[in-house]
C-alpha atoms as a PDB file:
ATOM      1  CA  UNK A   1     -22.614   8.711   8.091  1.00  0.00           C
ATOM      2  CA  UNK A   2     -23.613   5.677  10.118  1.00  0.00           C
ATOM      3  CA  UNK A   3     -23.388   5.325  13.525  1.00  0.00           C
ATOM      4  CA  UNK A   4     -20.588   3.280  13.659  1.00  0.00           C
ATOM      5  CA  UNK A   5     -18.722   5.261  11.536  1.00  0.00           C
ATOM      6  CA  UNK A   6     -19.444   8.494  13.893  1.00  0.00           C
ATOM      7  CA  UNK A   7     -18.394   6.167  16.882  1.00  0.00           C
ATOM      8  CA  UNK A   8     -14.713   4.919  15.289  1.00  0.00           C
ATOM      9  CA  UNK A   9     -14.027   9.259  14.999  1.00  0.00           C
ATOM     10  CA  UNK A  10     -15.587   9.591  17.946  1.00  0.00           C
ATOM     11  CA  UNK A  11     -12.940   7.082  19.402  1.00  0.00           C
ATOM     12  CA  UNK A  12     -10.275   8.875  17.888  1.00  0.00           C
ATOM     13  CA  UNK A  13      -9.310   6.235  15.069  1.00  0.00           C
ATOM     14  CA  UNK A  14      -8.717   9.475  12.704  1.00  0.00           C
ATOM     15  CA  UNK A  15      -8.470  12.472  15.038  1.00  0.00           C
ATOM     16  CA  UNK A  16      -7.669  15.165  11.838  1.00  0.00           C
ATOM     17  CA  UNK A  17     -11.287  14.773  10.739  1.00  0.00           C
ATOM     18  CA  UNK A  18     -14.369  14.738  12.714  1.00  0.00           C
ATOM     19  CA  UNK A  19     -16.599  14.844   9.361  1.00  0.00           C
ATOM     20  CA  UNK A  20     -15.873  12.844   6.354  1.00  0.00           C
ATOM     21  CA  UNK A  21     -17.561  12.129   3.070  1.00  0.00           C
ATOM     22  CA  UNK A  22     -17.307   9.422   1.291  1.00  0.00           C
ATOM     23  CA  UNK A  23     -15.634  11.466  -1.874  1.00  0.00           C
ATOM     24  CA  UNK A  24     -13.695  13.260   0.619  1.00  0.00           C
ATOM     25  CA  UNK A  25     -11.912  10.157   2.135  1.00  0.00           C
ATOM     26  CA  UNK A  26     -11.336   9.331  -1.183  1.00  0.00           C
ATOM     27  CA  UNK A  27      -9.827  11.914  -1.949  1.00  0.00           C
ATOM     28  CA  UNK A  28      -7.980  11.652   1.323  1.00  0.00           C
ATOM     29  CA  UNK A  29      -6.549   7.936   0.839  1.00  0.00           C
ATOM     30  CA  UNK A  30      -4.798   9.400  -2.631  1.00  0.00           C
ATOM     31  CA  UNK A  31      -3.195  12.378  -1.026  1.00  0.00           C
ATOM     32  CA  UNK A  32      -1.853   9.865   1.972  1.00  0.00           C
ATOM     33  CA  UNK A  33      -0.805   7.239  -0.711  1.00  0.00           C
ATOM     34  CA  UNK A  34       1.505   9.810  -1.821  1.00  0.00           C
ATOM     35  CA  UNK A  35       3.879  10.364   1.204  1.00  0.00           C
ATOM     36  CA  UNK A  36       6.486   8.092   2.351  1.00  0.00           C
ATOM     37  CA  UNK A  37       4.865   4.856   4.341  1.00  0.00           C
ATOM     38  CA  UNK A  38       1.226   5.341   2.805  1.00  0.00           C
ATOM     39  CA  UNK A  39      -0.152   2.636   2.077  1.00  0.00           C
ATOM     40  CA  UNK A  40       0.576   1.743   5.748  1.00  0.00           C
ATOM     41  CA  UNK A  41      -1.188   4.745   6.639  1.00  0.00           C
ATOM     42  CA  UNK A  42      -4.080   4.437   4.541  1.00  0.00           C
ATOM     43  CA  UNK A  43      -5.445   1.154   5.567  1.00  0.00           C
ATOM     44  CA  UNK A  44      -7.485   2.718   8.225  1.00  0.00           C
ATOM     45  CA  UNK A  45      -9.532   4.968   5.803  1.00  0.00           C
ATOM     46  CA  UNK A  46      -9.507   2.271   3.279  1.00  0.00           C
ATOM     47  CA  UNK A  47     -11.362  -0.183   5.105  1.00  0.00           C
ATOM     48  CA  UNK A  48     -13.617   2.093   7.151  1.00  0.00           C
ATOM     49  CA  UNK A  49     -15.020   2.954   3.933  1.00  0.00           C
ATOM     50  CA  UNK A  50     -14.353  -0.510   1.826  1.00  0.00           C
ATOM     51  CA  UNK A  51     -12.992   0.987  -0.917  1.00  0.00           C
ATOM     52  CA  UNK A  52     -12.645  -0.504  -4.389  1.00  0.00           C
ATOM     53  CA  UNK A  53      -9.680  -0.418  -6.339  1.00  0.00           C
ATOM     54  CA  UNK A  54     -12.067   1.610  -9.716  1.00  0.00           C
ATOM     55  CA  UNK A  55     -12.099   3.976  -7.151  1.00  0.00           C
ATOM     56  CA  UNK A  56      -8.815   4.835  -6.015  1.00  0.00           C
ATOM     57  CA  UNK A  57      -8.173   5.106 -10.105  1.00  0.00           C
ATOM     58  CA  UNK A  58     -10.511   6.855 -10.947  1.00  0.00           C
ATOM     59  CA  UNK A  59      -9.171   9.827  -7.897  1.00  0.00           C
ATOM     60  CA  UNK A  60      -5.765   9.811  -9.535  1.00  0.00           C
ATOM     61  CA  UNK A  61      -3.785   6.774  -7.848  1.00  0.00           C
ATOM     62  CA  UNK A  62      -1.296   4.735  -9.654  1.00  0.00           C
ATOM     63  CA  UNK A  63      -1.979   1.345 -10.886  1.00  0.00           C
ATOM     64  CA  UNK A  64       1.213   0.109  -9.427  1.00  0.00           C
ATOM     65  CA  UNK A  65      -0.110   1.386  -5.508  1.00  0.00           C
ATOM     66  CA  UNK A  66      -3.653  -0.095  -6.209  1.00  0.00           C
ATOM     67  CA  UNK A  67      -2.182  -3.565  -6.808  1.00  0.00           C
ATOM     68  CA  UNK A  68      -0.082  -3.657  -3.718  1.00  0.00           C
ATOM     69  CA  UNK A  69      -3.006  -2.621  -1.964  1.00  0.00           C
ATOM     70  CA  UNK A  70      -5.016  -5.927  -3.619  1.00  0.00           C
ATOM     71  CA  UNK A  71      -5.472  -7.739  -0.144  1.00  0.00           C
ATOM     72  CA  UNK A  72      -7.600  -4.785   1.641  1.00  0.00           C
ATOM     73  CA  UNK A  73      -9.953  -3.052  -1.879  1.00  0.00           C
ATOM     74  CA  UNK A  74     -12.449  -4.584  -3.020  1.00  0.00           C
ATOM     75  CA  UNK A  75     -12.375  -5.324  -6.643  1.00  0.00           C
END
């Protein structure tokens, strides 16, 4: 993890996890976009890690969710 990544935790921009892999956050962002109000939640973890949208399919999101999400992925 960079330094700047270490430094937005360290801030407390996600205070649940102090270490975070790139799969992991992943992994993370699917789980979140699952709950009520997630894809408001997610955008932190999304762009932290610039995410594409392959992805976020490939973990098990739905297409529909992806496309909202079109102005903060990468495609």
């Amino acid at each position: 993890m960079g330094k700047a990544k270490k430094r937005s935790f360290q801030l407390g921009i996600n205070n649940q996890i102090s270490r975070l892999s790139r799969e992991d956050a992943v992994n993370e962002v699917v789980k979140i976009l699952k709950t009520p109000n997630g894809i408001k939640n997610s955008y932190e973890l999304i762009t932290l890690f610039g995410m594409s949208a392959e992805e976020l399919l490939e973990a098990g999101t739905d297409y529909e969710t992806v496309i909202s999400l079109r102005g903060i992925i990468k495609e």
